[in-house]
N, C-alpha and C. Protein backbone atom coordinates (compact mmCIF):
# COMPACT_ATOMS: atom_id res chain seq x y z
N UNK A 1 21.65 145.66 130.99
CA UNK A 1 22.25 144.34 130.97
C UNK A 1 23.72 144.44 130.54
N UNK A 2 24.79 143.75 130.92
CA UNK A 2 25.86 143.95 130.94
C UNK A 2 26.24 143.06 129.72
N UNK A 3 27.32 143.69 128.94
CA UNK A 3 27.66 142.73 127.61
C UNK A 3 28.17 141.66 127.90
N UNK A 4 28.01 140.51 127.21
CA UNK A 4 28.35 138.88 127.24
C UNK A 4 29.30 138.99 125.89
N UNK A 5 30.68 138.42 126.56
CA UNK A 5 31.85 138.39 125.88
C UNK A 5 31.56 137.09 125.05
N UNK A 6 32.36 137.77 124.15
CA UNK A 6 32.48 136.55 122.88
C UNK A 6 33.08 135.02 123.14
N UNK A 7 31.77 134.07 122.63
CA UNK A 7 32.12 132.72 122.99
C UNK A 7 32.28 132.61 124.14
N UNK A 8 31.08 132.98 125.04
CA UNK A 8 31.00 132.50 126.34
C UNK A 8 29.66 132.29 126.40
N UNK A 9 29.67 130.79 126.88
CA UNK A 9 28.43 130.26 126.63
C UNK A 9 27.72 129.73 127.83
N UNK A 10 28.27 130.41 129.20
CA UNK A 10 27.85 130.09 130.33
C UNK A 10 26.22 130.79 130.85
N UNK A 11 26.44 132.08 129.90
CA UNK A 11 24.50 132.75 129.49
C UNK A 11 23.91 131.94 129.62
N UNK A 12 24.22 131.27 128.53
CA UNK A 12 23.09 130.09 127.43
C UNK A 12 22.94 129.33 128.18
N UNK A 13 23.52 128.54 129.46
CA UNK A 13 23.29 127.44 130.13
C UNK A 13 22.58 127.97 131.77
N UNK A 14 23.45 129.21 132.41
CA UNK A 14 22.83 129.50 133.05
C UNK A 14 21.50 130.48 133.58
N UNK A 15 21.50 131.21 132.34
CA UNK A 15 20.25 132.27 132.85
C UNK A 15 18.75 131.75 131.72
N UNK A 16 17.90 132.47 131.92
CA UNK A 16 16.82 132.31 130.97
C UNK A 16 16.36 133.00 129.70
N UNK A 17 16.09 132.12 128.80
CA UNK A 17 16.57 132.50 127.42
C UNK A 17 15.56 133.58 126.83
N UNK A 18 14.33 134.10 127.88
CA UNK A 18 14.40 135.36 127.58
C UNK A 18 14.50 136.67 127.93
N UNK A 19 16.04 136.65 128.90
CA UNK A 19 16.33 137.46 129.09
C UNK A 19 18.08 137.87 128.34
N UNK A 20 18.19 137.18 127.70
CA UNK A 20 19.14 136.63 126.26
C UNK A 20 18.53 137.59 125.69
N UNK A 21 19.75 138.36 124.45
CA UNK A 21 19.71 138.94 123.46
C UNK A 21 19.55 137.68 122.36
N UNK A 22 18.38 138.15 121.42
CA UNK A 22 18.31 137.59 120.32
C UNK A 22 19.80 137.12 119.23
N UNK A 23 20.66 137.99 119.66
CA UNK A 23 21.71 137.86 118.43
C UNK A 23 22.86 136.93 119.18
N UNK A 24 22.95 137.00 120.43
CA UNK A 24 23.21 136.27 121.50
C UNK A 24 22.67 134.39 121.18
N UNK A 25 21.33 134.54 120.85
CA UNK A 25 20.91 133.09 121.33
C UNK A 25 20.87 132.32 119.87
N UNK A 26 20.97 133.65 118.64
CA UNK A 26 21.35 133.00 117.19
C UNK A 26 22.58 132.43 116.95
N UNK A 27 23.38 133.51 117.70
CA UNK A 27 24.57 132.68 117.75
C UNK A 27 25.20 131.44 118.01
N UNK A 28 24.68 131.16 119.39
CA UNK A 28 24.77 130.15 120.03
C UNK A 28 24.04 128.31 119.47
N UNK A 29 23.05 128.91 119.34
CA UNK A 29 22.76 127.92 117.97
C UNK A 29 23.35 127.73 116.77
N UNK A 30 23.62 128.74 116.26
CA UNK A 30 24.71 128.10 114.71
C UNK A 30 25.69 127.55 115.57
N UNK A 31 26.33 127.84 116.85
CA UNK A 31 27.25 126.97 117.05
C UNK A 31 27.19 125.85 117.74
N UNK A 32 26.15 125.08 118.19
CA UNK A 32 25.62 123.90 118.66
C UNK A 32 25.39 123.36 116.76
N UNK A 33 24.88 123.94 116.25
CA UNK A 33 24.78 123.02 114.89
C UNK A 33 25.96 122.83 114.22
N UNK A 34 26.83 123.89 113.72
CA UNK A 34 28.42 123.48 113.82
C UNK A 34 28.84 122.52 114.13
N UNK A 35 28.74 122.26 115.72
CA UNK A 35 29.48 121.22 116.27
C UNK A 35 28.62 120.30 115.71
N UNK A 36 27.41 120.04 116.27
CA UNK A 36 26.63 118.91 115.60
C UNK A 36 26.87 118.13 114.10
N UNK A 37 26.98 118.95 113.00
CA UNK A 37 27.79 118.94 112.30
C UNK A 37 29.06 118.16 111.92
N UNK A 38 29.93 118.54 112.48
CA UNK A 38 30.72 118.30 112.70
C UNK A 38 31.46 117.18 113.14
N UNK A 39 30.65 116.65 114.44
CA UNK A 39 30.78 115.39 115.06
C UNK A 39 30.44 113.97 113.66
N UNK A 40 28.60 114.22 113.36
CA UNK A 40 28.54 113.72 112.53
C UNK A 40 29.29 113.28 111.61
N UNK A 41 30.05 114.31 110.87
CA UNK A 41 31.00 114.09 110.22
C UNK A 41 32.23 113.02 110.01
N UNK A 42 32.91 113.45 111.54
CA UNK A 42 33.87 112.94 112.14
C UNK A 42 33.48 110.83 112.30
N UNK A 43 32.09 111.36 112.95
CA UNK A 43 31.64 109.65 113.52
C UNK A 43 31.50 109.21 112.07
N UNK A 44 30.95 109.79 110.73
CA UNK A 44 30.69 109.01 109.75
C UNK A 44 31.80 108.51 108.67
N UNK A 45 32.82 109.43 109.23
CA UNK A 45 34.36 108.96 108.71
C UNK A 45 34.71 107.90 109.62
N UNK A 46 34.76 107.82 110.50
CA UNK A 46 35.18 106.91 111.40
C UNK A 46 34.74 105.85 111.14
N UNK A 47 33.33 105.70 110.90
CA UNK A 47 32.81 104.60 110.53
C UNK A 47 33.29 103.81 109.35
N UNK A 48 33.38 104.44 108.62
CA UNK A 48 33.74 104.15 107.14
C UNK A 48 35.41 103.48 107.26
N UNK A 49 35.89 104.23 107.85
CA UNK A 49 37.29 103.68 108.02
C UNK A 49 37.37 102.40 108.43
N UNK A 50 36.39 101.90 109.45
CA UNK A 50 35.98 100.81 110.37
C UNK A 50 35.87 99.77 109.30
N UNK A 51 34.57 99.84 108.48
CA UNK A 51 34.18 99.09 107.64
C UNK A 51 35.03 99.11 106.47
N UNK A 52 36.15 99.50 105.95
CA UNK A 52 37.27 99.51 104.85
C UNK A 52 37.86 98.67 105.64
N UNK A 53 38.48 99.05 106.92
CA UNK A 53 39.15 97.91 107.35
C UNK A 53 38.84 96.47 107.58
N UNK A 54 37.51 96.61 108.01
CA UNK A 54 36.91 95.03 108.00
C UNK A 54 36.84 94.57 106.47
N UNK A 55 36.30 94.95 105.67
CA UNK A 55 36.42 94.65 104.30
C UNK A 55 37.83 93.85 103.92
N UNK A 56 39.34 94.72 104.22
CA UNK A 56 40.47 94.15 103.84
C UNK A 56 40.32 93.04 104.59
N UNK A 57 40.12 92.86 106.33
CA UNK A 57 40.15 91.56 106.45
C UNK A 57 39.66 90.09 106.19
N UNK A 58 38.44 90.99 106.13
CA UNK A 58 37.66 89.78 104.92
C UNK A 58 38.09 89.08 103.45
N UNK A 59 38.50 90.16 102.80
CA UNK A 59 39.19 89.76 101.66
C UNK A 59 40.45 88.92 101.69
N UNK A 60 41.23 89.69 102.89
CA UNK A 60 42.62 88.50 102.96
C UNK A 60 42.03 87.48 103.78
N UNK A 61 40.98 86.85 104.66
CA UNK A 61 40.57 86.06 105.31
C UNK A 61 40.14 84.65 103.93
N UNK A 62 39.77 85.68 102.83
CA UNK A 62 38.64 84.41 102.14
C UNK A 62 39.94 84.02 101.19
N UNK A 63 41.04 85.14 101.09
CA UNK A 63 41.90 84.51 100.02
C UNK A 63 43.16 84.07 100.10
N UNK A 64 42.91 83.79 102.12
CA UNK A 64 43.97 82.78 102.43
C UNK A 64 42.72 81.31 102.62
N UNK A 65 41.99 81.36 102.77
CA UNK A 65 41.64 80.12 102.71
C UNK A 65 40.88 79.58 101.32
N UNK A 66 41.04 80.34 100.15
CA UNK A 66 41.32 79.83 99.16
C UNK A 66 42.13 78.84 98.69
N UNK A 67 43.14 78.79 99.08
CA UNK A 67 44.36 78.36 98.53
C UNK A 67 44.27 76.77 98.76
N UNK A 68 45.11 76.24 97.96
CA UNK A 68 44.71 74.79 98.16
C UNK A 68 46.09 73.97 98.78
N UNK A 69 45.31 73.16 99.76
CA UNK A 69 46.18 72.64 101.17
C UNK A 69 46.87 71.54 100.91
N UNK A 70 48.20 71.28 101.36
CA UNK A 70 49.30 70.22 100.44
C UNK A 70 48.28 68.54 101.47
N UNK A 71 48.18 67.71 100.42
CA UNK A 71 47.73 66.72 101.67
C UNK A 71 48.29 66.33 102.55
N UNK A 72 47.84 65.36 103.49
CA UNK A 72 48.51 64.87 104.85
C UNK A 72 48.04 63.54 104.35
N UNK A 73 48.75 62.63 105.70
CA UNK A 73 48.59 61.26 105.41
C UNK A 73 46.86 61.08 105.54
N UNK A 74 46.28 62.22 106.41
CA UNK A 74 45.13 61.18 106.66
C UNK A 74 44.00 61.58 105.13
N UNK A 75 44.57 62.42 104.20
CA UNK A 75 44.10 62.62 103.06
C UNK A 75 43.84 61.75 101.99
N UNK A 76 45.40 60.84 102.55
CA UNK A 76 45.63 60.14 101.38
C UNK A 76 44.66 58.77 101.41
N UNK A 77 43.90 58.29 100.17
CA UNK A 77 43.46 57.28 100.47
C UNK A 77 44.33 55.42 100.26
N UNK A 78 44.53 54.69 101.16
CA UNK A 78 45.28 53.91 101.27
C UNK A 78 44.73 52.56 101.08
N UNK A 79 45.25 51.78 99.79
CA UNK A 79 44.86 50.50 99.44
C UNK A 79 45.43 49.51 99.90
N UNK A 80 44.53 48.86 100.60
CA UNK A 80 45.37 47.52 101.04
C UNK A 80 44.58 46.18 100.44
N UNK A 81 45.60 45.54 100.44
CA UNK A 81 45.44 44.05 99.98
C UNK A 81 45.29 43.34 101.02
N UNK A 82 44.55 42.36 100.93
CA UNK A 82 43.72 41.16 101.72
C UNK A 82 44.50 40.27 101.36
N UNK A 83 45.07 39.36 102.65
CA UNK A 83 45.63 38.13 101.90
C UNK A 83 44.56 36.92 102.10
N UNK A 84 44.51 36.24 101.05
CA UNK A 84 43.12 35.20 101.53
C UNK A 84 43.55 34.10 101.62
């Protein structure tokens, strides 16, 4: 069998895995979990970033409408006199 150069992973996809060297197909798995790994990682930062940011908007959302609103006319309540 002819040697399979390093980090070439066209073996692993095209031929049958037992005609793969064992140290060959260990390999190739730590590096599918690596990546796997990895991604995870990436997506669970991502996420987090997501939800920090929604958080700030929430917070400046609730503590602009905190604030208390100057009245308008139709606020004001208006007494009128009856002439009898």
């Amino acid at each position: 069998m002819k040697r399979i150069k390093n980090n070439d992973l066209t073996h692993y996809f095209l031929r049958d895995h037992s005609e793969l060297p064992e140290s060959y197909l260990k390999h190739c798995q730590e590096f599918f979990q690596e990546i796997g790994e990895k991604t995870l990682i990436s997506r669970v930062e991502f996420y987090a970033k997501e939800l920090q940011a929604a958080s700030y908007k929430l917070q400046a959302f609730q503590a602009a409408s905190n604030k208390r609103q100057a009245a308008t006319c139709a606020n004001k309540k208006k007494n009128y006199k009856l002439k009898s």
